[in-house]
C-alpha atoms as a PDB file:
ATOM      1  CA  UNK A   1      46.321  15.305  35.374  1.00  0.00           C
ATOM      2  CA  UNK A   2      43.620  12.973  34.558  1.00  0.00           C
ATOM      3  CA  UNK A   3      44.907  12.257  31.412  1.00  0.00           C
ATOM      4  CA  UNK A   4      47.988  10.569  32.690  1.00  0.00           C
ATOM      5  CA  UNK A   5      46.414   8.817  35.594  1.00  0.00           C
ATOM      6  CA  UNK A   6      44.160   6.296  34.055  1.00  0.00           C
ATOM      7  CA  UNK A   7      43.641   3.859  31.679  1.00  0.00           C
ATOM      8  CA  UNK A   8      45.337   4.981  28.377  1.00  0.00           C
ATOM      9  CA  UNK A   9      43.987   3.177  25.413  1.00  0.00           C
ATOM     10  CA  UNK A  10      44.892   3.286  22.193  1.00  0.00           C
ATOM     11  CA  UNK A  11      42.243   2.162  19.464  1.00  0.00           C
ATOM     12  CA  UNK A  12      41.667   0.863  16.044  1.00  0.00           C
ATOM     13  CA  UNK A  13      44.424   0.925  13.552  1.00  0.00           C
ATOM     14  CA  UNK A  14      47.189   2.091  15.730  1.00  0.00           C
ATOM     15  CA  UNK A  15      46.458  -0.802  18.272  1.00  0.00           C
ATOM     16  CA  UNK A  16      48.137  -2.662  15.719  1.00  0.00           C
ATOM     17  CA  UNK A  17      50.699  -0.662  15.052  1.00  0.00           C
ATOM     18  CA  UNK A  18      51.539  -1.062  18.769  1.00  0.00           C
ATOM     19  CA  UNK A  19      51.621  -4.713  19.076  1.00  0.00           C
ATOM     20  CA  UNK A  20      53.312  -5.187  15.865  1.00  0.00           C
ATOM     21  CA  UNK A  21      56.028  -2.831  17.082  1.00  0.00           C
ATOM     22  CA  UNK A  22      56.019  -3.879  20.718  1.00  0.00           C
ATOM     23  CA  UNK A  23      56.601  -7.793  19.342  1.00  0.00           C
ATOM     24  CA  UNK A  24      59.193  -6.910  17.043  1.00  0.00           C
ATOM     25  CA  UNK A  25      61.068  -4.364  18.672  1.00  0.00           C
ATOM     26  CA  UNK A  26      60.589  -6.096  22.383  1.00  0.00           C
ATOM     27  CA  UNK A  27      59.410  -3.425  24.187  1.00  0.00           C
ATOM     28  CA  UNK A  28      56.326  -1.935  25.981  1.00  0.00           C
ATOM     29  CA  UNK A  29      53.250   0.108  25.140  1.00  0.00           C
ATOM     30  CA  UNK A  30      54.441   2.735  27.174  1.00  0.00           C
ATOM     31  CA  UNK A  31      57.819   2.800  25.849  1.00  0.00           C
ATOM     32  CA  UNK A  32      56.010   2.997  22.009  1.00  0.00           C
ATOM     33  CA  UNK A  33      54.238   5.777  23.838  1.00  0.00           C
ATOM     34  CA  UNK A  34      57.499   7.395  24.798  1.00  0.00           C
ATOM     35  CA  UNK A  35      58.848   7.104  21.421  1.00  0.00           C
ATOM     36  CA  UNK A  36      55.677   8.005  19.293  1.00  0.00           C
ATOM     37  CA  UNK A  37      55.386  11.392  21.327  1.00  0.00           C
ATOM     38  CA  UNK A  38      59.148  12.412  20.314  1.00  0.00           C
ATOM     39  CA  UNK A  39      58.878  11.532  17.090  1.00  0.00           C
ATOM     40  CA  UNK A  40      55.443  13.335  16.762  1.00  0.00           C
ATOM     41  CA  UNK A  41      57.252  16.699  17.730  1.00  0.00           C
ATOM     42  CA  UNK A  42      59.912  15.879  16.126  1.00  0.00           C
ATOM     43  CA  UNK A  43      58.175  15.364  12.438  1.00  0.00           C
ATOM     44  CA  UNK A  44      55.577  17.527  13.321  1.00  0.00           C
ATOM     45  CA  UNK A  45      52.599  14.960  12.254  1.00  0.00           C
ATOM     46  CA  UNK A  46      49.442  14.139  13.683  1.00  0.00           C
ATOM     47  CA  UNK A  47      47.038  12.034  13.257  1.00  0.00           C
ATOM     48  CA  UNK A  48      43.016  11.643  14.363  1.00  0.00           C
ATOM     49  CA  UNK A  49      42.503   8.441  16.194  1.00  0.00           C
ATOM     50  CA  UNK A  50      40.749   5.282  14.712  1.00  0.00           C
ATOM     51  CA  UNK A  51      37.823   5.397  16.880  1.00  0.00           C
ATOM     52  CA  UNK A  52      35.701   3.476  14.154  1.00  0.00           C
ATOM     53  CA  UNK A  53      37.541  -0.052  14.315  1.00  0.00           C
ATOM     54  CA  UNK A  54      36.361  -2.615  16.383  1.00  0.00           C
ATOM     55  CA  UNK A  55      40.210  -3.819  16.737  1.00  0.00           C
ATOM     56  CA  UNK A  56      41.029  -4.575  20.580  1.00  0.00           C
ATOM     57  CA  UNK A  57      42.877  -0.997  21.867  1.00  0.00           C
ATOM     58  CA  UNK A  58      46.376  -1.214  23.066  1.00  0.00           C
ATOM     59  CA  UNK A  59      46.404  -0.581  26.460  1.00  0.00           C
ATOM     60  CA  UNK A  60      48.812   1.114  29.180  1.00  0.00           C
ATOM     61  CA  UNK A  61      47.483   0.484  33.112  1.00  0.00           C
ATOM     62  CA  UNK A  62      47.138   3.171  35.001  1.00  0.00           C
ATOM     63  CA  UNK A  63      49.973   2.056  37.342  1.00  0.00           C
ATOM     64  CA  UNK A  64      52.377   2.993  34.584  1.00  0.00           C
ATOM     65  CA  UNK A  65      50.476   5.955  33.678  1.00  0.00           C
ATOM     66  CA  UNK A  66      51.023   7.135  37.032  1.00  0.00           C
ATOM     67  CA  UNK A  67      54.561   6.228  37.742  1.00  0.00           C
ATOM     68  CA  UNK A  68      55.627   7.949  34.514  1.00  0.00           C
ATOM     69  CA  UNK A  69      52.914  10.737  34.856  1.00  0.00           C
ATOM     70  CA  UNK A  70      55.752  13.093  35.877  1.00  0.00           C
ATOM     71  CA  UNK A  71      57.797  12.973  32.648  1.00  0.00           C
ATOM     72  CA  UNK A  72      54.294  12.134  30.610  1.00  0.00           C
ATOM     73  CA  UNK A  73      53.515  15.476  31.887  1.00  0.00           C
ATOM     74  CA  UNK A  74      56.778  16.923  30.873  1.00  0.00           C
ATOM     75  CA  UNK A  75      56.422  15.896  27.358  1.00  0.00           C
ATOM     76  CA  UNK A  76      52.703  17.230  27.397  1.00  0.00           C
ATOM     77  CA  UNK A  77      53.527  20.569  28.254  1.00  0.00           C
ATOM     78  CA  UNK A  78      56.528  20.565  25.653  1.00  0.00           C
ATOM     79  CA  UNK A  79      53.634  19.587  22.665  1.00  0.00           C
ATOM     80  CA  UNK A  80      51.728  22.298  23.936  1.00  0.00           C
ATOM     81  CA  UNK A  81      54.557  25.212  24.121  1.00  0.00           C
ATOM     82  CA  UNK A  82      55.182  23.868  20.440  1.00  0.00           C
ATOM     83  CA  UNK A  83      52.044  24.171  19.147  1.00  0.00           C
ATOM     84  CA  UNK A  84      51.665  26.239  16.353  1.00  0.00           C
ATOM     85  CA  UNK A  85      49.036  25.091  14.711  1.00  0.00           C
ATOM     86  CA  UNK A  86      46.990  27.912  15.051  1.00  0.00           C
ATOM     87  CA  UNK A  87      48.329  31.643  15.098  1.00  0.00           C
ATOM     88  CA  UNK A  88      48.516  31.739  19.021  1.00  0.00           C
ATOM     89  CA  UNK A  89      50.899  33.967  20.929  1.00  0.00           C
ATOM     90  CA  UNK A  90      54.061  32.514  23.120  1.00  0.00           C
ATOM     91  CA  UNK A  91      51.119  33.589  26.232  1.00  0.00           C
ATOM     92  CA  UNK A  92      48.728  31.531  25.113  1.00  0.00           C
ATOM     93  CA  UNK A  93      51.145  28.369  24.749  1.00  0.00           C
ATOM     94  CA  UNK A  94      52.603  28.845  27.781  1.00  0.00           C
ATOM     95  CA  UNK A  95      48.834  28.804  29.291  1.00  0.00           C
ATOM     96  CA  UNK A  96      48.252  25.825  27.350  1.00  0.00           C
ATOM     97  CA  UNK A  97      51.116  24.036  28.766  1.00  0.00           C
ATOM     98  CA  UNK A  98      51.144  25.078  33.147  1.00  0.00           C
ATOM     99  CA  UNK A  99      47.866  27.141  33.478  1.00  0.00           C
ATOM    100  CA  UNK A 100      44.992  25.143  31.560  1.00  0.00           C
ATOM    101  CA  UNK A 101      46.285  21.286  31.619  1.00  0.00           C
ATOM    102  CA  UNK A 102      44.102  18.974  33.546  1.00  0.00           C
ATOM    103  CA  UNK A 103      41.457  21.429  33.695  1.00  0.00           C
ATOM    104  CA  UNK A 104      37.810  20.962  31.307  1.00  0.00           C
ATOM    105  CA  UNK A 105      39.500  23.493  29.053  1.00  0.00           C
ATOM    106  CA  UNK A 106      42.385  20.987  28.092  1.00  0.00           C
ATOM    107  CA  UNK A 107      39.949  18.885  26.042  1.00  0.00           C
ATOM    108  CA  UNK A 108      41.128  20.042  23.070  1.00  0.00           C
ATOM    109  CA  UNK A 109      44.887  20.389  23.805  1.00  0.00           C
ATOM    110  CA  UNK A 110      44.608  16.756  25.000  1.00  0.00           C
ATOM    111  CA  UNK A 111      42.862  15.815  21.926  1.00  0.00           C
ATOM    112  CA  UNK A 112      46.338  17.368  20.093  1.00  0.00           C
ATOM    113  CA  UNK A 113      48.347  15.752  22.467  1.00  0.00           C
ATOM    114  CA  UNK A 114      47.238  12.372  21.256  1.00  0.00           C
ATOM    115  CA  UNK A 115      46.898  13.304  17.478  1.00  0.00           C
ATOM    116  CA  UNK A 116      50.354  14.139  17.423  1.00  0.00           C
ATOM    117  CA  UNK A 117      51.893  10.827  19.849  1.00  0.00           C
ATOM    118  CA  UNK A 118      49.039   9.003  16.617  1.00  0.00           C
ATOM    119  CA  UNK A 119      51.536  10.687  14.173  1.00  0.00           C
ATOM    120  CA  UNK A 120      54.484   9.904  15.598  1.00  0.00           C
ATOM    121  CA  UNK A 121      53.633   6.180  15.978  1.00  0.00           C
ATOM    122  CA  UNK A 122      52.792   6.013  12.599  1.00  0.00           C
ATOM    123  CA  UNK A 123      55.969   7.332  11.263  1.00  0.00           C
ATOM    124  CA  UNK A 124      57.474   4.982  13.634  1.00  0.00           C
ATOM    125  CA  UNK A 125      55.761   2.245  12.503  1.00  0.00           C
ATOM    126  CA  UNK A 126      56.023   3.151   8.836  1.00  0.00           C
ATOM    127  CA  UNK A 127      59.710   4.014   8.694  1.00  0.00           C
ATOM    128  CA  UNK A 128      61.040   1.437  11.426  1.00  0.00           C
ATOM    129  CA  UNK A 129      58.918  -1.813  11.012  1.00  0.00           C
ATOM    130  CA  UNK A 130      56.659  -1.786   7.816  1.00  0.00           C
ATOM    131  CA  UNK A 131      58.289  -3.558   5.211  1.00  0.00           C
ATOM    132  CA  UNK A 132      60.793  -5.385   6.773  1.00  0.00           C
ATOM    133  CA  UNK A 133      61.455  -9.113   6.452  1.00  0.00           C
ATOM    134  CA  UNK A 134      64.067  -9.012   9.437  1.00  0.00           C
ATOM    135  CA  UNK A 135      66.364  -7.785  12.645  1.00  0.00           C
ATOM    136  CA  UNK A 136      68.465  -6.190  10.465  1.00  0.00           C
ATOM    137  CA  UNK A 137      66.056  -4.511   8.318  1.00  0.00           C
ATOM    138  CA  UNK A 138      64.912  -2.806  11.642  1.00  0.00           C
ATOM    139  CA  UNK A 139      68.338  -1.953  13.078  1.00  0.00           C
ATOM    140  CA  UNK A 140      69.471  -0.569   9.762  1.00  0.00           C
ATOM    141  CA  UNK A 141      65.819   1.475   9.409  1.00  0.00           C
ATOM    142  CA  UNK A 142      66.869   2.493  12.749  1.00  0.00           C
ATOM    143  CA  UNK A 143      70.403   3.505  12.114  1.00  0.00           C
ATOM    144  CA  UNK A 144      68.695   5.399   8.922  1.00  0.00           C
ATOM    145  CA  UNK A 145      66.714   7.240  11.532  1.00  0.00           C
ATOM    146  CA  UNK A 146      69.084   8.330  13.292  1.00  0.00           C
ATOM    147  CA  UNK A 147      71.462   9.655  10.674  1.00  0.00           C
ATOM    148  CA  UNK A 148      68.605  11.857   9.104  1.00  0.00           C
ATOM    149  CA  UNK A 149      68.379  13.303  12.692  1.00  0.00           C
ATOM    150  CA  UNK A 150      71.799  14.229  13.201  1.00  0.00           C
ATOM    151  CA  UNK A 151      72.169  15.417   9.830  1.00  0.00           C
ATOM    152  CA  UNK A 152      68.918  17.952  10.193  1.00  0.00           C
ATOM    153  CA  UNK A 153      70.264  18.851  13.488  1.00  0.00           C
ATOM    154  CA  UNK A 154      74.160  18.764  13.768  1.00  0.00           C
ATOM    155  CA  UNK A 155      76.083  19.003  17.064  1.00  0.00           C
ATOM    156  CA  UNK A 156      77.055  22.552  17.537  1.00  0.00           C
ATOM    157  CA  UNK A 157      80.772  23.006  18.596  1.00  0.00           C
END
Protein backbone atom coordinates (compact mmCIF):
# COMPACT_ATOMS: atom_id res chain seq x y z
CA UNK A 1 0.00 0.00 0.00
CA UNK A 2 1.57 3.21 -0.79
CA UNK A 3 0.57 4.67 2.20
CA UNK A 4 2.69 2.47 4.37
CA UNK A 5 5.68 2.32 2.13
CA UNK A 6 7.04 5.78 2.15
CA UNK A 7 7.91 8.60 3.92
CA UNK A 8 5.25 9.17 6.69
CA UNK A 9 5.27 12.67 7.96
CA UNK A 10 3.53 14.11 10.43
CA UNK A 11 3.08 18.05 10.35
CA UNK A 12 2.43 21.14 12.29
CA UNK A 13 1.11 20.91 15.76
CA UNK A 14 1.23 17.23 16.21
CA UNK A 15 5.02 17.20 15.20
CA UNK A 16 5.31 18.46 18.53
CA UNK A 17 3.26 16.43 20.17
CA UNK A 18 5.51 13.63 18.83
CA UNK A 19 8.80 14.80 19.95
CA UNK A 20 7.56 15.94 23.20
CA UNK A 21 6.18 12.45 23.76
CA UNK A 22 8.95 10.52 22.05
CA UNK A 23 11.60 12.55 24.58
CA UNK A 24 9.67 11.98 27.54
CA UNK A 25 8.32 8.71 27.17
CA UNK A 26 11.72 7.30 25.29
CA UNK A 27 10.35 5.88 22.49
CA UNK A 28 9.99 6.17 18.65
CA UNK A 29 7.79 7.95 16.12
CA UNK A 30 6.59 4.83 14.98
CA UNK A 31 5.86 3.43 18.25
CA UNK A 32 3.71 7.02 19.00
CA UNK A 33 2.26 5.93 15.69
CA UNK A 34 1.38 2.54 17.06
CA UNK A 35 -0.10 3.94 20.08
CA UNK A 36 -1.98 7.05 18.60
CA UNK A 37 -3.84 4.61 16.09
CA UNK A 38 -5.22 2.39 19.15
CA UNK A 39 -6.13 4.99 21.07
CA UNK A 40 -7.85 6.76 18.06
CA UNK A 41 -10.23 3.64 17.74
CA UNK A 42 -10.35 3.24 20.93
CA UNK A 43 -11.81 6.96 21.88
CA UNK A 44 -13.22 7.26 18.70
CA UNK A 45 -11.57 10.91 17.92
CA UNK A 46 -10.14 12.38 15.01
CA UNK A 47 -8.57 15.06 14.15
CA UNK A 48 -7.67 17.14 10.63
CA UNK A 49 -3.99 17.55 10.29
CA UNK A 50 -2.05 20.88 10.87
CA UNK A 51 -1.04 21.37 7.40
CA UNK A 52 -0.80 25.27 7.99
CA UNK A 53 2.31 25.33 10.47
CA UNK A 54 5.57 25.77 9.28
CA UNK A 55 6.80 23.47 12.38
CA UNK A 56 9.43 20.75 11.08
CA UNK A 57 7.03 17.31 10.53
CA UNK A 58 7.84 14.32 12.56
CA UNK A 59 9.04 11.87 10.45
CA UNK A 60 8.99 7.87 10.15
CA UNK A 61 11.55 6.46 7.14
CA UNK A 62 10.22 4.42 4.91
CA UNK A 63 12.39 1.48 6.09
CA UNK A 64 10.17 1.31 9.15
CA UNK A 65 7.16 1.99 7.23
CA UNK A 66 7.87 -0.99 5.35
CA UNK A 67 9.03 -3.42 7.92
CA UNK A 68 5.89 -2.71 9.97
CA UNK A 69 3.67 -2.23 6.79
CA UNK A 70 2.18 -5.67 7.56
CA UNK A 71 0.63 -4.89 10.97
CA UNK A 72 0.29 -0.94 9.76
CA UNK A 73 -1.92 -2.55 7.33
CA UNK A 74 -3.67 -4.61 9.87
CA UNK A 75 -4.60 -1.71 11.94
CA UNK A 76 -5.73 0.19 8.67
CA UNK A 77 -8.15 -2.20 7.68
CA UNK A 78 -9.48 -2.50 11.41
CA UNK A 79 -10.19 1.71 11.25
CA UNK A 80 -11.86 1.09 8.19
CA UNK A 81 -14.26 -2.02 9.23
CA UNK A 82 -15.00 0.46 12.24
CA UNK A 83 -15.93 3.25 10.50
CA UNK A 84 -19.14 4.49 11.10
CA UNK A 85 -19.01 7.73 10.44
CA UNK A 86 -21.26 7.76 7.76
CA UNK A 87 -24.43 5.40 7.48
CA UNK A 88 -22.50 2.71 5.37
CA UNK A 89 -23.42 -0.96 5.34
CA UNK A 90 -21.04 -3.89 6.97
CA UNK A 91 -20.37 -4.37 2.63
CA UNK A 92 -19.19 -1.28 2.16
CA UNK A 93 -16.65 -1.41 5.25
CA UNK A 94 -15.50 -4.51 4.47
CA UNK A 95 -14.70 -2.98 0.79
CA UNK A 96 -13.14 -0.19 2.45
CA UNK A 97 -10.87 -2.29 4.41
CA UNK A 98 -9.51 -5.54 1.60
CA UNK A 99 -11.12 -4.40 -1.75
CA UNK A 100 -10.40 -0.49 -2.15
CA UNK A 101 -7.06 0.12 0.08
CA UNK A 102 -4.09 1.21 -1.87
CA UNK A 103 -6.13 1.90 -4.77
CA UNK A 104 -6.97 6.02 -6.01
CA UNK A 105 -10.29 5.38 -4.31
CA UNK A 106 -8.63 5.08 -0.76
CA UNK A 107 -7.89 8.82 -0.72
CA UNK A 108 -10.41 9.51 1.46
CA UNK A 109 -10.31 6.42 3.75
CA UNK A 110 -6.58 7.25 4.09
CA UNK A 111 -7.36 10.75 4.83
CA UNK A 112 -9.63 9.04 7.96
CA UNK A 113 -7.01 6.81 8.68
CA UNK A 114 -4.74 9.64 9.66
CA UNK A 115 -7.48 11.93 11.23
CA UNK A 116 -8.22 9.37 13.58
CA UNK A 117 -4.13 8.08 14.48
CA UNK A 118 -4.23 12.75 14.78
CA UNK A 119 -6.93 12.03 17.47
CA UNK A 120 -5.51 9.47 19.15
CA UNK A 121 -2.13 11.24 19.55
CA UNK A 122 -3.72 14.03 20.88
CA UNK A 123 -5.53 12.29 23.59
CA UNK A 124 -2.29 10.69 24.17
CA UNK A 125 -0.53 13.61 24.44
CA UNK A 126 -3.19 15.45 26.41
CA UNK A 127 -3.99 12.78 28.97
CA UNK A 128 -0.38 11.14 29.30
CA UNK A 129 2.19 14.07 29.03
CA UNK A 130 0.52 17.60 29.12
CA UNK A 131 0.70 18.90 32.42
CA UNK A 132 3.08 16.96 34.04
CA UNK A 133 6.12 18.18 35.97
CA UNK A 134 7.57 14.49 36.22
CA UNK A 135 8.18 10.44 35.72
CA UNK A 136 5.69 9.84 38.00
CA UNK A 137 3.14 12.16 36.83
CA UNK A 138 3.39 10.10 33.52
CA UNK A 139 3.40 6.59 35.00
CA UNK A 140 0.51 7.44 37.26
CA UNK A 141 -1.43 9.28 34.02
CA UNK A 142 -0.58 6.04 32.58
CA UNK A 143 -1.77 3.73 35.26
CA UNK A 144 -5.04 6.18 35.14
CA UNK A 145 -5.28 5.08 31.55
CA UNK A 146 -5.30 1.96 31.98
CA UNK A 147 -7.78 1.57 34.80
CA UNK A 148 -10.48 3.61 32.80
CA UNK A 149 -9.88 0.88 30.11
CA UNK A 150 -10.40 -2.06 32.09
CA UNK A 151 -13.15 -0.59 33.87
CA UNK A 152 -15.15 0.33 30.37
CA UNK A 153 -14.22 -3.03 29.21
CA UNK A 154 -13.99 -5.74 32.02
CA UNK A 155 -12.50 -9.23 31.52
CA UNK A 156 -15.29 -11.55 30.79
CA UNK A 157 -15.13 -14.86 32.84
Amino acid sequence: MALFNQLYQIKGLHADMVRKITDVMGCRNIDVFYISLVLGLWQGCSVEPDNESKIEPAKIDPEQMIRYGQDIEYLYELVMMNDKSSSISLKERVDKAFKIKGTDKAEKDEARFTSIMLGGLEFLYNNVIENTTSKEDIFNNICELIQTYLVAYPEKE
